[in-house]
C-alpha atoms as a PDB file:
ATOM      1  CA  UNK A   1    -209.802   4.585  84.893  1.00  0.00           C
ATOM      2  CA  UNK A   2    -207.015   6.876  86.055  1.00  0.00           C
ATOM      3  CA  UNK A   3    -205.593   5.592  89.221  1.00  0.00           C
ATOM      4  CA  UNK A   4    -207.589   7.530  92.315  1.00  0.00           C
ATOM      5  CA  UNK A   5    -210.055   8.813  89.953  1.00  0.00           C
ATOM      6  CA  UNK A   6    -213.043   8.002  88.590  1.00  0.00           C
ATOM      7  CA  UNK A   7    -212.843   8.286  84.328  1.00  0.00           C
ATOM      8  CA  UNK A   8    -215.052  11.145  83.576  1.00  0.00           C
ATOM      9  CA  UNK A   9    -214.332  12.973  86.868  1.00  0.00           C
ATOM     10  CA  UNK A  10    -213.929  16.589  86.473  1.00  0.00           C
ATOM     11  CA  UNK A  11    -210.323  18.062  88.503  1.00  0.00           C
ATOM     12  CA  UNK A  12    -211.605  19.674  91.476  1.00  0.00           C
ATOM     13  CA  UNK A  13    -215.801  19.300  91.253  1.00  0.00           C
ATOM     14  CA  UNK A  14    -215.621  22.130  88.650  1.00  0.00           C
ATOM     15  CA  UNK A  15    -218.938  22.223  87.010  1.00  0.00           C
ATOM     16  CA  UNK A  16    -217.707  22.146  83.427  1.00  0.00           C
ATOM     17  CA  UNK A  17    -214.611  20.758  81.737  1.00  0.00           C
ATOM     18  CA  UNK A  18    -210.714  22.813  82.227  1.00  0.00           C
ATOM     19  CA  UNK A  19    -207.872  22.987  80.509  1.00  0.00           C
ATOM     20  CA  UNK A  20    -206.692  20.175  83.262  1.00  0.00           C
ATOM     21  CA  UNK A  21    -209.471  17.716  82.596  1.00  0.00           C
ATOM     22  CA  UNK A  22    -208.711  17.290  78.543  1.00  0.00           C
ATOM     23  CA  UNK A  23    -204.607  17.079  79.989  1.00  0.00           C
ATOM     24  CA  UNK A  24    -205.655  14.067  81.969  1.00  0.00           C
ATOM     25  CA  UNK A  25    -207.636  12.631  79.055  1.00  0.00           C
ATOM     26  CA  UNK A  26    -205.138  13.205  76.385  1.00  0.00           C
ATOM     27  CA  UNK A  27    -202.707  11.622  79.220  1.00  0.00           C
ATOM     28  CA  UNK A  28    -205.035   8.358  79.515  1.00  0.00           C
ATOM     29  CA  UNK A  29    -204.896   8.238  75.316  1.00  0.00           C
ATOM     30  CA  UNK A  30    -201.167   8.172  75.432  1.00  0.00           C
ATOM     31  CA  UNK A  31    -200.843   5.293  77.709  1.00  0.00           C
ATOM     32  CA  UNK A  32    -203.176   3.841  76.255  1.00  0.00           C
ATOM     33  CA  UNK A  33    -201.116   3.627  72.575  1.00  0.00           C
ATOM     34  CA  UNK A  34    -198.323   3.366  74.066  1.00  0.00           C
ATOM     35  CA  UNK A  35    -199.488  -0.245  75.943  1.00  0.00           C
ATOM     36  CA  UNK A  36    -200.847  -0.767  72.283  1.00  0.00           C
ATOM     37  CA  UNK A  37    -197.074  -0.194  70.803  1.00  0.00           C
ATOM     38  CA  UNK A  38    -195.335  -1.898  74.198  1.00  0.00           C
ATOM     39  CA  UNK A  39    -197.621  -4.979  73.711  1.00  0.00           C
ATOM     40  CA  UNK A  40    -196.134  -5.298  69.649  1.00  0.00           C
ATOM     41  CA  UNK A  41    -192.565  -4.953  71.140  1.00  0.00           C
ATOM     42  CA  UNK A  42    -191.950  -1.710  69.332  1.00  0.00           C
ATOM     43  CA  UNK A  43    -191.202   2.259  70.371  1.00  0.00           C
ATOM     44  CA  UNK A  44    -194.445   4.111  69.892  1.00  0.00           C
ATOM     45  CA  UNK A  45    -192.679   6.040  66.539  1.00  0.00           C
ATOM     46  CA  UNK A  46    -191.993   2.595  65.245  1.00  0.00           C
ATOM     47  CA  UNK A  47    -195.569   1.717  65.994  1.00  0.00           C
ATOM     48  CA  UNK A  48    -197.422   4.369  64.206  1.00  0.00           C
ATOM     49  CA  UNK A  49    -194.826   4.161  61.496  1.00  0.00           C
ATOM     50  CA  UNK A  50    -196.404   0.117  60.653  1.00  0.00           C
ATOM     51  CA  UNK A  51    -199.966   1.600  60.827  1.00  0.00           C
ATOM     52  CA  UNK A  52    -198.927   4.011  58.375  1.00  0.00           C
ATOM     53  CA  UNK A  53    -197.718   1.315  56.000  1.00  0.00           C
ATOM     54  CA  UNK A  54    -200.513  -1.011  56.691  1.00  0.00           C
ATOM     55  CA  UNK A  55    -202.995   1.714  55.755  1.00  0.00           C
ATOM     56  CA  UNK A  56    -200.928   2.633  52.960  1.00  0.00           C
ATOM     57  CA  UNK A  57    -201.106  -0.936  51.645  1.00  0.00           C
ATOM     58  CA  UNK A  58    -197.911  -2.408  52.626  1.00  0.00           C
ATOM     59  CA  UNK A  59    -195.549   0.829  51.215  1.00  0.00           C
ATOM     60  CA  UNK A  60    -195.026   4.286  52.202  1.00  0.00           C
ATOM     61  CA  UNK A  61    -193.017   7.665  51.648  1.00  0.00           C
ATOM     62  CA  UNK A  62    -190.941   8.065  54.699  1.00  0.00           C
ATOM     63  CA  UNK A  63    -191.355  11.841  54.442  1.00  0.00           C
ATOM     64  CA  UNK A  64    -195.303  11.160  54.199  1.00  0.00           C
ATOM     65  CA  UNK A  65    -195.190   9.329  57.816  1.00  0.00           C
ATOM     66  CA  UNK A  66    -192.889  12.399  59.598  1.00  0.00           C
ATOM     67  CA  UNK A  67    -195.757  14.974  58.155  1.00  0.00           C
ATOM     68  CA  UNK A  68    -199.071  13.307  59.415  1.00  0.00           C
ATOM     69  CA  UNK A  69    -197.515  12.306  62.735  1.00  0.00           C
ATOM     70  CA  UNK A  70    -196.303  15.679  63.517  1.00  0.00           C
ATOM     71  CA  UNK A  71    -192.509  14.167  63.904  1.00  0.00           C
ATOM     72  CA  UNK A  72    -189.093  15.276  62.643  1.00  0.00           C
ATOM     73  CA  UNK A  73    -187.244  12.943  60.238  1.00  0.00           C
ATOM     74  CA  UNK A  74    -184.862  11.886  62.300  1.00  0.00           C
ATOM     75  CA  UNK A  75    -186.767  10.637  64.267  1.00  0.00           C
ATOM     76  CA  UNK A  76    -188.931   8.817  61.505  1.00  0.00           C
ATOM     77  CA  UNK A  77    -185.567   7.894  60.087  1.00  0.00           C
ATOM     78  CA  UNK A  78    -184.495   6.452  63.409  1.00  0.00           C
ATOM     79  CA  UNK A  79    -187.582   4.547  64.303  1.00  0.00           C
ATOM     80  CA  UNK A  80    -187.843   2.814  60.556  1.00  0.00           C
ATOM     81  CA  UNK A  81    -183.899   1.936  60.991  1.00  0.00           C
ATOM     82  CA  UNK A  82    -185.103  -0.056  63.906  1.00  0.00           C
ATOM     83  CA  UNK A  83    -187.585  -1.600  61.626  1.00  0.00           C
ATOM     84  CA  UNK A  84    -185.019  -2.676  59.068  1.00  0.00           C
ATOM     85  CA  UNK A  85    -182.769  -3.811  61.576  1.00  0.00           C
ATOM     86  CA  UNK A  86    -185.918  -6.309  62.386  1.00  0.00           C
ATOM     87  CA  UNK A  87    -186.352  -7.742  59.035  1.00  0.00           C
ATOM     88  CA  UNK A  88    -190.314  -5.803  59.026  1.00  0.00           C
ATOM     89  CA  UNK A  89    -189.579  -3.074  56.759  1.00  0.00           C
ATOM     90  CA  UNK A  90    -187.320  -2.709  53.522  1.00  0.00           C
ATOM     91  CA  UNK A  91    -186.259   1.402  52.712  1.00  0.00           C
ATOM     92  CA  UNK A  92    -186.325   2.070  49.008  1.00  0.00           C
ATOM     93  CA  UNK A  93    -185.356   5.043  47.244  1.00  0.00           C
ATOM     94  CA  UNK A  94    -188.772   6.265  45.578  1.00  0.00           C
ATOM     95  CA  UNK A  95    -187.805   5.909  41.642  1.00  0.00           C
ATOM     96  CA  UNK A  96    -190.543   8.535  40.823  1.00  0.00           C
ATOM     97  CA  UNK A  97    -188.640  11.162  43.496  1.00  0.00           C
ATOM     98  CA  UNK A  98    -184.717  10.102  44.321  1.00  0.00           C
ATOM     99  CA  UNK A  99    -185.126  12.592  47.692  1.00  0.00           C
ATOM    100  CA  UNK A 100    -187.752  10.476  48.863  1.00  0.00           C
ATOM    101  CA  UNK A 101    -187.369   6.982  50.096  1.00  0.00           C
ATOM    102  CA  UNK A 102    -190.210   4.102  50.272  1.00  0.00           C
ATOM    103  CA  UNK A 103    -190.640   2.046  53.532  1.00  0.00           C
ATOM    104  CA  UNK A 104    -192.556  -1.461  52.570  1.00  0.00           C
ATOM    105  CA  UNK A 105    -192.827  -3.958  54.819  1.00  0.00           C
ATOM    106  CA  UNK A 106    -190.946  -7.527  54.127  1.00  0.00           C
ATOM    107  CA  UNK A 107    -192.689 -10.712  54.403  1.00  0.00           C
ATOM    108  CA  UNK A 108    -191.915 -10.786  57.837  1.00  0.00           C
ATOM    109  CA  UNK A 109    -193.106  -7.616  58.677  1.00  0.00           C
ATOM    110  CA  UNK A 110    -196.639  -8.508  56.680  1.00  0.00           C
ATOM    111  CA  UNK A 111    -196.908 -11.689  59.279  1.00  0.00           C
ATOM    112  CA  UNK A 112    -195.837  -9.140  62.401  1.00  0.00           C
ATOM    113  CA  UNK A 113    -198.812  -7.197  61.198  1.00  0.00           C
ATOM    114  CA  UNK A 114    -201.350  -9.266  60.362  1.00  0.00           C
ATOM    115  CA  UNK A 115    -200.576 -10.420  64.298  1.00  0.00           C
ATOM    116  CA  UNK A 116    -199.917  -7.170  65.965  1.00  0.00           C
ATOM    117  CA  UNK A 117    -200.680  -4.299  64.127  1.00  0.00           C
ATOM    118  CA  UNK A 118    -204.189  -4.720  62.130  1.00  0.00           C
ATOM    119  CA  UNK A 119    -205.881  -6.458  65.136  1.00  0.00           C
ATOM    120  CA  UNK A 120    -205.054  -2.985  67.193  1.00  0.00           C
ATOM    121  CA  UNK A 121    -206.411  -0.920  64.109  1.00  0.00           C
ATOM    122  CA  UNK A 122    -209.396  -2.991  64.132  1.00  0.00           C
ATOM    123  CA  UNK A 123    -209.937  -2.609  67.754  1.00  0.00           C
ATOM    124  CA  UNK A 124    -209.085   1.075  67.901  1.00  0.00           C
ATOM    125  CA  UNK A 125    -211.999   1.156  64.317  1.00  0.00           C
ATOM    126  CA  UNK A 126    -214.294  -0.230  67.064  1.00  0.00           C
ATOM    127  CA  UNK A 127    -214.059   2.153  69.468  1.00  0.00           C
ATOM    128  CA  UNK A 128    -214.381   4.569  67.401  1.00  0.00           C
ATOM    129  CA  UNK A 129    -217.662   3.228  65.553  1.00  0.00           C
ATOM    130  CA  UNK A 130    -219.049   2.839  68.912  1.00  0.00           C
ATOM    131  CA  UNK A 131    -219.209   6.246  68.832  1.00  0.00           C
ATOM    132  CA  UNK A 132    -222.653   7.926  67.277  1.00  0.00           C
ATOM    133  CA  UNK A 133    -221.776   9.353  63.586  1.00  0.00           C
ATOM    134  CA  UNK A 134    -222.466  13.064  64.907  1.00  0.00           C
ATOM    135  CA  UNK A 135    -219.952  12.416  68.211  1.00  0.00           C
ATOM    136  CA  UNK A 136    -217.268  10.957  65.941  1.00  0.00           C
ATOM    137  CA  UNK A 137    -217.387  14.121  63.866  1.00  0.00           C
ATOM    138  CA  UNK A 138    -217.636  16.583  66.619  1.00  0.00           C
ATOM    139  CA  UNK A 139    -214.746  14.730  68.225  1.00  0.00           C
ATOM    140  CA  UNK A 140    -212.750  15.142  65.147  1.00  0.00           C
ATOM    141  CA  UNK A 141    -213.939  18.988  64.346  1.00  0.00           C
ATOM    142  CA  UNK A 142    -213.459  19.916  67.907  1.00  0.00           C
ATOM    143  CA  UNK A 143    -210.136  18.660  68.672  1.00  0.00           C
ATOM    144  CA  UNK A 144    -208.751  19.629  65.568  1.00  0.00           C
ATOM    145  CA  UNK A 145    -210.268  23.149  66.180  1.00  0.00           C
ATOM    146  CA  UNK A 146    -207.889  22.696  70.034  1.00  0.00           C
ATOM    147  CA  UNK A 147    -204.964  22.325  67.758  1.00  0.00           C
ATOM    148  CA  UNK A 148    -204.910  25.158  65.859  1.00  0.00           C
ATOM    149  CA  UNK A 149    -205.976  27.078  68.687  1.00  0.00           C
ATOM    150  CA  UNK A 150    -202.812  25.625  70.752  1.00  0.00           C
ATOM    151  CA  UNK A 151    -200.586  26.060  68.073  1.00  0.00           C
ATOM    152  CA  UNK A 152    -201.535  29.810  67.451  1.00  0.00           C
ATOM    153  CA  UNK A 153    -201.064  30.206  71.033  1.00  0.00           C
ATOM    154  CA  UNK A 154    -197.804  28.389  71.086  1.00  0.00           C
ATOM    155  CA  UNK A 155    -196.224  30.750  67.792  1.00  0.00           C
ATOM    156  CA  UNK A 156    -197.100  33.604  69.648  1.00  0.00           C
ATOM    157  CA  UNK A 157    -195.507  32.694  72.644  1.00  0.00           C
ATOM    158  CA  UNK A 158    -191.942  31.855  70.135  1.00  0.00           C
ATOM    159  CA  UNK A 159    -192.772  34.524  67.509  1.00  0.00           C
ATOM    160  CA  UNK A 160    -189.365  34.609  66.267  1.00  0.00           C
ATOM    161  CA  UNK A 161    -188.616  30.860  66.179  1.00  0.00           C
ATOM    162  CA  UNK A 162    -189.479  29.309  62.641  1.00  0.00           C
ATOM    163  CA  UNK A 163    -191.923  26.736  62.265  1.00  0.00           C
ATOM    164  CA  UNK A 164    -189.245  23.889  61.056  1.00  0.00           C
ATOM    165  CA  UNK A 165    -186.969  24.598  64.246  1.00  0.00           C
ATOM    166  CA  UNK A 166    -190.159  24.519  66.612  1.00  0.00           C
ATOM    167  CA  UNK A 167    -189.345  20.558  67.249  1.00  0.00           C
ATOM    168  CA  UNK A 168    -191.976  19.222  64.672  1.00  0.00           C
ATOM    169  CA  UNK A 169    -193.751  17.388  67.476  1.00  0.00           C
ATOM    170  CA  UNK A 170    -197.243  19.281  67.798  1.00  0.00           C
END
């Protein structure tokens, strides 16, 4: 429930969803994960970045983890230096590719995991199963559908900037 407002409610009794309405919900998502990440002591980059891993099955390719989250490097970089500074994650140049490195989480960060991370991935599997087969795939279809419709609409408005200097955070 969004503070003075009812969850569900539509911004200003307009009989169908706006542009405002999915704002608010993508809003209530976001604090959502990041009470998820602020509850594990961790940034919500360094978050995402041990759900990556865990999924992955304890390793990763850094670059991998900057592409599906939409982020630049640095900032990967950054949030997995944090990680290493913790004693969770050790980064590995990948002996199949020397450009790429290989974050795998330590023994400690296994135990942070199994504590913090997989019971959030299990919750958030939940929710989502709660969801009928048909709505979770019309969720997925649809807002994936609003993201390359936003990003088309977002090029055109910077036509001349190139899609690596565009901030890599869709």
């Amino acid at each position: 429930m969004t503070e003075g407002r009812p969850q569900g409610a539509l911004v200003q009794g307009a009989s169908t969803p706006t542009v405002r309405d999915m704002d608010i919900v993508y809003q209530e998502v976001d604090r959502l994960y990041y009470e998820i990440s602020k509850g594990c002591g961790l940034s919500e980059t360094a978050y995402w970045i041990l759900v990556d891993i865990v999924v992955a099955g304890g390793s990763c390719a850094q670059g991998s983890i900057a592409t599906c989250h939409s982020l630049s490097r640095q900032t990967v970089s950054s949030a997995i230096k944090s990680l290493v500074t913790r004693g969770l994650v050790t980064l590995e140049r990948d002996e199949e590719n020397r450009r790429s490195k290989i974050a795998t989480l330590t023994p400690e960060g296994r135990a942070f995991c199994a504590e913090k991370v997989k019971p959030a991935i299990r919750a958030e599997q939940r929710a989502f199963e709660a969801l009928s087969p048909r709505d979770r795939t019309d969720l997925v279809v649809l807002i994936r559908r609003f993201v390359v419709a936003i990003d088309a609409e977002i090029r055109a408005m910077h036509p001349d900037t190139p899609e690596g200097e565009r901030g890599g955070d869709v």
